[in-house]
PDB file of N, CA and C in Angstrom:
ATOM      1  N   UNK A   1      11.291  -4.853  -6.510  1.00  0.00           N
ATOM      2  CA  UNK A   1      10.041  -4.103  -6.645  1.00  0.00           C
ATOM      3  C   UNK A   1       9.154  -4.285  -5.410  1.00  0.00           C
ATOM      4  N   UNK A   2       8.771  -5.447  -5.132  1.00  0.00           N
ATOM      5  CA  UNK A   2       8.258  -6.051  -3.668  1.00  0.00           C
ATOM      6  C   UNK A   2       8.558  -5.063  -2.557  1.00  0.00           C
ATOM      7  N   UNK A   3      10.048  -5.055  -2.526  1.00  0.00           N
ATOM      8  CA  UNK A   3      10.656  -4.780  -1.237  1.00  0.00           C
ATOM      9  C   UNK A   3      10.644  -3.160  -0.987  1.00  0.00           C
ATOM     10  N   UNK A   4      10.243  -2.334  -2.563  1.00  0.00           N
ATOM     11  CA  UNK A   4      10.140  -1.196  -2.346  1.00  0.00           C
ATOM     12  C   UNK A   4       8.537  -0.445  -2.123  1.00  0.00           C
ATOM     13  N   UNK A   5       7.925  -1.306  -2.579  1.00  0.00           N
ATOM     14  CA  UNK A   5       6.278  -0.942  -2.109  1.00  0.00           C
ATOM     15  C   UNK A   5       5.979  -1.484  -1.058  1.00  0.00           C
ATOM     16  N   UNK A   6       6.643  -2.514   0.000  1.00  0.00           N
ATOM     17  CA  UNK A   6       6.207  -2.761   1.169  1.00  0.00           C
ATOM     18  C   UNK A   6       7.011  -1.588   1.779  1.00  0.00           C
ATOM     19  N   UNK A   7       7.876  -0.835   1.615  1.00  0.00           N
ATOM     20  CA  UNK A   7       9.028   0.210   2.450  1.00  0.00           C
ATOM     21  C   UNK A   7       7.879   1.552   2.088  1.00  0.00           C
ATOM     22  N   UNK A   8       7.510   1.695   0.754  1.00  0.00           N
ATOM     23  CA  UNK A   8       6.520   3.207   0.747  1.00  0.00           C
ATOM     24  C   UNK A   8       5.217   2.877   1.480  1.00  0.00           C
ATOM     25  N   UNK A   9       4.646   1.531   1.161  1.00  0.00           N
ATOM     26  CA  UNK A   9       3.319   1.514   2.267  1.00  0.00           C
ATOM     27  C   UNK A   9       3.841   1.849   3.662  1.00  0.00           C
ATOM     28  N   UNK A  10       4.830   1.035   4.047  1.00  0.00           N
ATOM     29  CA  UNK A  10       5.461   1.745   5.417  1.00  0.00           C
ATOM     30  C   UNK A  10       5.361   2.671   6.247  1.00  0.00           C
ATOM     31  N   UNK A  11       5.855   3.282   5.029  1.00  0.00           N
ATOM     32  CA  UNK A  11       6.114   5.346   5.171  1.00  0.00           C
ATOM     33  C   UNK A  11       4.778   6.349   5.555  1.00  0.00           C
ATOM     34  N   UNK A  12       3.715   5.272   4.407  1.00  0.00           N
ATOM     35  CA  UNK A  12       2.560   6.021   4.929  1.00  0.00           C
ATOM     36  C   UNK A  12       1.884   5.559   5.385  1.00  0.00           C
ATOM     37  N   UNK A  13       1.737   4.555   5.417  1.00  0.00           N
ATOM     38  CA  UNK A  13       0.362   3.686   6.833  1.00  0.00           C
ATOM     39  C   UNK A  13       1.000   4.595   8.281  1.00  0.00           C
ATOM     40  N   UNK A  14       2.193   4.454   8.651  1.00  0.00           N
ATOM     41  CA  UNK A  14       2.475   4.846   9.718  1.00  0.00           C
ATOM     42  C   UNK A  14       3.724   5.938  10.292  1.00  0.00           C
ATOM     43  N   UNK A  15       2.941   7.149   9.350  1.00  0.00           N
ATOM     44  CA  UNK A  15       3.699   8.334   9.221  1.00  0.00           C
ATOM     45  C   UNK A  15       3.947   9.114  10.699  1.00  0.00           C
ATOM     46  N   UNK A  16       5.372   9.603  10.748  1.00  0.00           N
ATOM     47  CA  UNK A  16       5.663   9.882  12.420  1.00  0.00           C
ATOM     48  C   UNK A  16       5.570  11.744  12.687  1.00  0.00           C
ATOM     49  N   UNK A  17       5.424  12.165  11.440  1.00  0.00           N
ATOM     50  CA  UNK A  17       5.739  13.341  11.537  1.00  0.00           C
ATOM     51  C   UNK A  17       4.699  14.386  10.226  1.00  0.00           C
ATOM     52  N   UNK A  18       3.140  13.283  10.519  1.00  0.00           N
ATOM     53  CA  UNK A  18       2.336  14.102  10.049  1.00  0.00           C
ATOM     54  C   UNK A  18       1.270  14.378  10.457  1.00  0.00           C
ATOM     55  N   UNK A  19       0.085  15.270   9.996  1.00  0.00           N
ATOM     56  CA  UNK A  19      -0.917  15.356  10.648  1.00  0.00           C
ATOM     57  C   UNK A  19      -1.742  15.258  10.129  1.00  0.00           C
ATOM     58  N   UNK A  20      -1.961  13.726   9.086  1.00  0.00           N
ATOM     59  CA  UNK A  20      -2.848  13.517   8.235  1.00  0.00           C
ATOM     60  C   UNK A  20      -3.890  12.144   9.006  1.00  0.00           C
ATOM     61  N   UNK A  21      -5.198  12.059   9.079  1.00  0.00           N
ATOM     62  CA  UNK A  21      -5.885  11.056  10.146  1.00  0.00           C
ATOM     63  C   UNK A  21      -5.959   9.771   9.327  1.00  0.00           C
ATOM     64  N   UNK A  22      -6.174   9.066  10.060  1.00  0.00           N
ATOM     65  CA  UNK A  22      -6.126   7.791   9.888  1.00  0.00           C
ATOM     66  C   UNK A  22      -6.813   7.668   8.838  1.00  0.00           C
ATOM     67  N   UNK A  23      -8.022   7.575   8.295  1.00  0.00           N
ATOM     68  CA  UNK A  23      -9.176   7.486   7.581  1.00  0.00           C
ATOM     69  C   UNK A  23      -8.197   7.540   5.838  1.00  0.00           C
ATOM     70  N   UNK A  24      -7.836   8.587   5.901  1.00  0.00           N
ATOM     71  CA  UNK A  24      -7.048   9.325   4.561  1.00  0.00           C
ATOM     72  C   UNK A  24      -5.922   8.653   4.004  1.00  0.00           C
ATOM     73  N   UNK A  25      -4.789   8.134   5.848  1.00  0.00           N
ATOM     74  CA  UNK A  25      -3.740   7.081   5.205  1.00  0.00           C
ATOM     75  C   UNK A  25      -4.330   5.804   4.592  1.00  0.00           C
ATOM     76  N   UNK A  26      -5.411   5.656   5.249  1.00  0.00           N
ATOM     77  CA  UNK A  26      -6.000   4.226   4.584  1.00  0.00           C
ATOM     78  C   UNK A  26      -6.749   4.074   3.079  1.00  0.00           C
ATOM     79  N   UNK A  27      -7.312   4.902   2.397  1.00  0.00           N
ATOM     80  CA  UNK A  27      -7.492   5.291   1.175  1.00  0.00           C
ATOM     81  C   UNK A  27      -6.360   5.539   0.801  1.00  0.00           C
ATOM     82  N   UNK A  28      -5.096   6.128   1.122  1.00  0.00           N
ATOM     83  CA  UNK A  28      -4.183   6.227   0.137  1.00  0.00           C
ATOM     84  C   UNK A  28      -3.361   4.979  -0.180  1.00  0.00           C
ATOM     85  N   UNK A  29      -3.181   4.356   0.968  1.00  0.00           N
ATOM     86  CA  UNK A  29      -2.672   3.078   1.134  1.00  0.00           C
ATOM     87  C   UNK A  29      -3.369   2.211  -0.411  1.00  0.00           C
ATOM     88  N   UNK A  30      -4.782   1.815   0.281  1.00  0.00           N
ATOM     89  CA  UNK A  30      -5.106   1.354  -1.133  1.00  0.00           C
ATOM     90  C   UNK A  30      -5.000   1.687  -2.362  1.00  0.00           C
ATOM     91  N   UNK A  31      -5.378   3.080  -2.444  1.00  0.00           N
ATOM     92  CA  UNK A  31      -4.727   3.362  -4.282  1.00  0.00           C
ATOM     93  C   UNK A  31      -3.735   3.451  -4.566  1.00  0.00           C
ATOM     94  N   UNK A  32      -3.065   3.385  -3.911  1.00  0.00           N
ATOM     95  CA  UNK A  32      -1.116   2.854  -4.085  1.00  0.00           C
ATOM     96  C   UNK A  32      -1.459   1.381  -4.271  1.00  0.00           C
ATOM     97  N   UNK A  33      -2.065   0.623  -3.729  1.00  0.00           N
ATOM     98  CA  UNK A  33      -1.638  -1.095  -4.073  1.00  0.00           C
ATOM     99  C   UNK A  33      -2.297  -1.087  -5.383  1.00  0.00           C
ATOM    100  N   UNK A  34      -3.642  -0.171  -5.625  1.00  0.00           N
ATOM    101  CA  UNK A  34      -4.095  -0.395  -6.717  1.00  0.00           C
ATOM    102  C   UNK A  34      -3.391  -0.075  -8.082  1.00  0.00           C
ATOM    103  N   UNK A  35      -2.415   0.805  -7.809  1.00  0.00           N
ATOM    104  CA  UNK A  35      -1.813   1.226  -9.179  1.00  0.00           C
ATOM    105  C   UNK A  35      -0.535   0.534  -9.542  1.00  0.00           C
ATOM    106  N   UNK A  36      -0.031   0.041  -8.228  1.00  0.00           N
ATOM    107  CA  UNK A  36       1.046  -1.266  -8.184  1.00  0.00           C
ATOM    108  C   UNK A  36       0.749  -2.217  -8.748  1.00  0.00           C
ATOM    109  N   UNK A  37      -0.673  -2.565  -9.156  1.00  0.00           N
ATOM    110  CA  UNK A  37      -1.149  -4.038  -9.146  1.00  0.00           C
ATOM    111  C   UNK A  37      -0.808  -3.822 -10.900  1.00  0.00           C
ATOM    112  N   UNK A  38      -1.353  -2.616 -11.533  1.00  0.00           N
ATOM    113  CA  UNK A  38      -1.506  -2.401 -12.686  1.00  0.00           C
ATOM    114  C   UNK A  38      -0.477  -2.615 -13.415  1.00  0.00           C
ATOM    115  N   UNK A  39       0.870  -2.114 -12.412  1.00  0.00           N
ATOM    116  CA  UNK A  39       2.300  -2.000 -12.891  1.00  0.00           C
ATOM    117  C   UNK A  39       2.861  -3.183 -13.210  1.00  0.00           C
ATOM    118  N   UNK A  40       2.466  -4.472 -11.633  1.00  0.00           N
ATOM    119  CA  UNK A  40       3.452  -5.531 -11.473  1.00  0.00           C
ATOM    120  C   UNK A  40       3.196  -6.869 -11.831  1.00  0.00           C
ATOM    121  N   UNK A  41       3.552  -7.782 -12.079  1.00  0.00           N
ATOM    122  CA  UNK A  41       3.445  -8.925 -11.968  1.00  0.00           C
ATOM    123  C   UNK A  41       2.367 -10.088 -11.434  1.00  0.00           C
ATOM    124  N   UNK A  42       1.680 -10.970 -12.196  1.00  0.00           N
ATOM    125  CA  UNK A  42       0.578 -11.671 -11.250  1.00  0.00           C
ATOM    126  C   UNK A  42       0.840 -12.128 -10.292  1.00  0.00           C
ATOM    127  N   UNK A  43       1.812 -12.305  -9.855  1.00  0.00           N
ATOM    128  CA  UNK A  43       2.028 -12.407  -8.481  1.00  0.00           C
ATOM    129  C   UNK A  43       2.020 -11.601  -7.439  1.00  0.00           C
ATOM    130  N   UNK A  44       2.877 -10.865  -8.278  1.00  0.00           N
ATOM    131  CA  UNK A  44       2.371  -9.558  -7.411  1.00  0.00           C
ATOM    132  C   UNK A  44       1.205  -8.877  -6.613  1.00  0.00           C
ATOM    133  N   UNK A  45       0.230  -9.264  -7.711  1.00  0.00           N
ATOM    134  CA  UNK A  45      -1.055  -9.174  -8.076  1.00  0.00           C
ATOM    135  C   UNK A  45      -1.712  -9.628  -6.836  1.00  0.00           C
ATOM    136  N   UNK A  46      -1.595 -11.234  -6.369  1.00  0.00           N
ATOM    137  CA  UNK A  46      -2.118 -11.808  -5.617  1.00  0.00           C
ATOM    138  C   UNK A  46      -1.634 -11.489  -4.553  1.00  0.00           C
ATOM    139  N   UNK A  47      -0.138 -11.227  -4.551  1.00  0.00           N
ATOM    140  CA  UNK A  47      -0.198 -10.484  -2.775  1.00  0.00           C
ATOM    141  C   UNK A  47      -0.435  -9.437  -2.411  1.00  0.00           C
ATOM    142  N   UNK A  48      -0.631  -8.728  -3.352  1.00  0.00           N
ATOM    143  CA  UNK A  48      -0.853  -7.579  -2.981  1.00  0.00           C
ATOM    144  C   UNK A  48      -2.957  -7.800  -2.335  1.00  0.00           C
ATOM    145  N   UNK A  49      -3.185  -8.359  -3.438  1.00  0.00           N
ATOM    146  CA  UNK A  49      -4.886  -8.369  -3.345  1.00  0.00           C
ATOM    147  C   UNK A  49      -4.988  -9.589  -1.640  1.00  0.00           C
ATOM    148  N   UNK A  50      -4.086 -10.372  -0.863  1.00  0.00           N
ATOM    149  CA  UNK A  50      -4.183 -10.320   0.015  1.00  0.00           C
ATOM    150  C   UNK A  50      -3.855  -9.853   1.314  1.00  0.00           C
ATOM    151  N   UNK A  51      -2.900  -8.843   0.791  1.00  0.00           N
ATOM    152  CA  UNK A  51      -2.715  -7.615   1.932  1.00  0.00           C
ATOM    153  C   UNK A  51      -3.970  -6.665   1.954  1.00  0.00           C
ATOM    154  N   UNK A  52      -4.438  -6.410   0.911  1.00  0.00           N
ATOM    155  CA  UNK A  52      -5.575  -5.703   0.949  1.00  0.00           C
ATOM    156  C   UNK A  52      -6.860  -6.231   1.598  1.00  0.00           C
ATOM    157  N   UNK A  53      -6.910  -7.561   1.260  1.00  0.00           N
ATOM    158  CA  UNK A  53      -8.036  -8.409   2.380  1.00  0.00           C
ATOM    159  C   UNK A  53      -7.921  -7.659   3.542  1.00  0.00           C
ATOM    160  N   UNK A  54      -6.619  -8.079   4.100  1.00  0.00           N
ATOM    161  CA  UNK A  54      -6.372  -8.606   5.327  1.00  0.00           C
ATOM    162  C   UNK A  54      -6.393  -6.869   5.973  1.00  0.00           C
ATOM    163  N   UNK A  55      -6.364  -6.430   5.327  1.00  0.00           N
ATOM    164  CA  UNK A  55      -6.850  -4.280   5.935  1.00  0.00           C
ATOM    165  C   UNK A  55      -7.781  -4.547   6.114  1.00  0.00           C
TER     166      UNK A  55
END
C-alpha cells in the first residue's frame, strides 16, 4: 500500500507531460495523503502526516 501511494504522489508532484502549475499539483498532492490517511493504517497515518510537514 506504502509503495503504491509514494509511486501516485510521484506521478503527480512531478508530472512530465502536463500543463497543470505548480500551485494545483500541490493541493492535490495533499488531498490524496488526506484520503490515504482515512483509508490506512496508524502508521501510515504518521508518515504520511510527516511527509506532509516536511511540504
Amino acid at each position: 500500500m506504502e509503495n503504491e501511494v509514494l509511486e501516485y504522489l510521484l506521478k503527480n508532484i512531478a508530472p512530465e507531460k502536463t500543463d497543470i502549475p505548480t500551485p494545483t499539483k500541490t493541493k492535490t498532492s495533499m488531498k490524496i495523503k488526506e484520503t490515504n490517511n482515512d483509508k490506512s493504517s496508524n502508521e501510515t497515518k504518521l508518515e504520511s502526516s510527516s511527509i506532509t510537514g516536511e511540504i
